[in-house]
Protein backbone atom coordinates (compact mmCIF):
# COMPACT_ATOMS: atom_id res chain seq x y z
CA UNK A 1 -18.78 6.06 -9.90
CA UNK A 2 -15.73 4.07 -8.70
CA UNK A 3 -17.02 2.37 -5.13
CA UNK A 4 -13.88 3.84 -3.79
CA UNK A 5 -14.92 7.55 -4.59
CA UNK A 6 -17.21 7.77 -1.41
CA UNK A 7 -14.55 7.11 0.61
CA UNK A 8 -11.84 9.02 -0.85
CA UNK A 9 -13.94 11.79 -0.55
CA UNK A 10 -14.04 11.47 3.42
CA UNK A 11 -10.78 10.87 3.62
CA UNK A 12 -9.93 14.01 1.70
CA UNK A 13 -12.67 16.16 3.68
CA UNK A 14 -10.75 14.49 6.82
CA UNK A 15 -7.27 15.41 6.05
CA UNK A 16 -8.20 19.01 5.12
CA UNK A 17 -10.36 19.43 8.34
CA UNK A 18 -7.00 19.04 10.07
CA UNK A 19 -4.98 21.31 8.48
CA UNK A 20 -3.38 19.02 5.53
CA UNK A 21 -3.41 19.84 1.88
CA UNK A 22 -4.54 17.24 0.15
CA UNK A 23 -4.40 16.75 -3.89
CA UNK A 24 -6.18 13.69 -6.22
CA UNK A 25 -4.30 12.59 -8.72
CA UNK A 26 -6.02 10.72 -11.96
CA UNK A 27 -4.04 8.10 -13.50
CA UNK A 28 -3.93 5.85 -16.76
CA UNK A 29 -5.37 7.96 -19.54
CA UNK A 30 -8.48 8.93 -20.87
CA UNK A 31 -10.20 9.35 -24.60
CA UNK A 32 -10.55 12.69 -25.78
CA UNK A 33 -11.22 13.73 -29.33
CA UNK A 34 -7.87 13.00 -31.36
CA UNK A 35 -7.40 10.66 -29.01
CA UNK A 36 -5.83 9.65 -25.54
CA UNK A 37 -5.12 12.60 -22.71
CA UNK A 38 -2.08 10.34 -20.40
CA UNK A 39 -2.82 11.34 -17.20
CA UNK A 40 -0.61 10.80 -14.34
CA UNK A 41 1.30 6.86 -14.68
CA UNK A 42 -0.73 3.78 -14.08
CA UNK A 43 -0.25 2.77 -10.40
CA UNK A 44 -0.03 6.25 -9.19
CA UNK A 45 -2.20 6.72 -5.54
CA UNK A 46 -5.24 8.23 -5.34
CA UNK A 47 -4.11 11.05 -3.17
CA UNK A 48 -0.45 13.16 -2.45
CA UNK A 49 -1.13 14.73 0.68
CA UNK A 50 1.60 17.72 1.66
CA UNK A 51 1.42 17.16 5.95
CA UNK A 52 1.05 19.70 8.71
CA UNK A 53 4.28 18.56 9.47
CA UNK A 54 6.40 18.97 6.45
CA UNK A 55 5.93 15.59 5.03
CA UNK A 56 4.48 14.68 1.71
CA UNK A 57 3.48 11.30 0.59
CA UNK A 58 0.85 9.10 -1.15
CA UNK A 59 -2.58 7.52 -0.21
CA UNK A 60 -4.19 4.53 -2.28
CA UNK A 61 -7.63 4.62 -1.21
CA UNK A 62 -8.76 0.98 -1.18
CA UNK A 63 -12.28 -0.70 -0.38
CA UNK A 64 -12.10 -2.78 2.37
CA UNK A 65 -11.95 -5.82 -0.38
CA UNK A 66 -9.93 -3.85 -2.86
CA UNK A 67 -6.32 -5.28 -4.26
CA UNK A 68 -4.16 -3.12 -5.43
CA UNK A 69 -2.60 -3.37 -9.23
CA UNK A 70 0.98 -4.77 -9.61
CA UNK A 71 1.43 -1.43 -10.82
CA UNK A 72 0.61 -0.03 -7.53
CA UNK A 73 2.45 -2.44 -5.92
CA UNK A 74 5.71 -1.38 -7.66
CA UNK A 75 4.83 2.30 -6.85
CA UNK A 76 4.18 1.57 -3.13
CA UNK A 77 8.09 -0.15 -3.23
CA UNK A 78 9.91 2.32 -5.39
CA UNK A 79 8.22 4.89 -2.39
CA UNK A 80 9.49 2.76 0.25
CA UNK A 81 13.11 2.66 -1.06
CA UNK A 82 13.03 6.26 -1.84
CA UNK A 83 11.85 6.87 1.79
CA UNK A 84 8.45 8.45 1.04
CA UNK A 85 5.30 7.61 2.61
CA UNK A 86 2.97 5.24 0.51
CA UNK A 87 -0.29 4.04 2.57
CA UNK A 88 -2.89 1.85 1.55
CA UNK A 89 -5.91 3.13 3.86
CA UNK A 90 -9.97 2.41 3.25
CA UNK A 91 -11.19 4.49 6.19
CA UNK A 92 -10.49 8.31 6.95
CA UNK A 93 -9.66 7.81 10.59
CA UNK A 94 -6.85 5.11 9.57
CA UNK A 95 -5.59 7.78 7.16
CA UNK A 96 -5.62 11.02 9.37
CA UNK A 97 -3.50 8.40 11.91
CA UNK A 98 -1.12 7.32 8.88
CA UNK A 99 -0.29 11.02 7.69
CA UNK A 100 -0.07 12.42 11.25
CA UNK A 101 2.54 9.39 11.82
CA UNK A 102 4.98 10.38 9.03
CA UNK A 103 8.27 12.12 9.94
């Protein structure tokens, strides 16, 4: 298990608790017999989260140590110019603020 999983789980359990829909997303790819399933593209967040208020964006869940790729990086910047709400977050609390922020 991934040391973020704990915590993306609490974030997601957060989120829901107050009314936002909340979706992982696996990225990169994965062997399967024949071989590679591509999953979503490498740098993708961990979570797209639809708000209470209309807004959808992205969550990369992060240890409080954790770097993010430069393909996450680009991802975070090609949200920002787009206008859509990329957070980096490695706490639920700091999350629930961040999504009940967006407009």
């Amino acid at each position: 298990m991934k040391p973020e999983t704990p915590i993306s789980k609490q974030i997601r359990e957060c989120l829901r608790s107050c009314g936002h829909r909340v979706q992982r997303v696996q990225s990169g790819r994965v062997r399967v017999r024949g071989g590679y399933m591509h999953l979503a593209d490498e740098g993708t967040p961990d979570l797209v989260v639809m708000s209470r208020g209309g807004v959808m964006g992205w969550i990369e869940v992060k240890t409080t140590d954790g770097t993010r790729s430069p393909e996450q990086v680009r991802f975070a910047a090609d949200m920002k110019r787009l206008g859509i709400p990329c957070e980096v977050v490695s706490d639920p609390v700091v999350a629930l603020r961040a999504v009940e922020g967006w407009r």
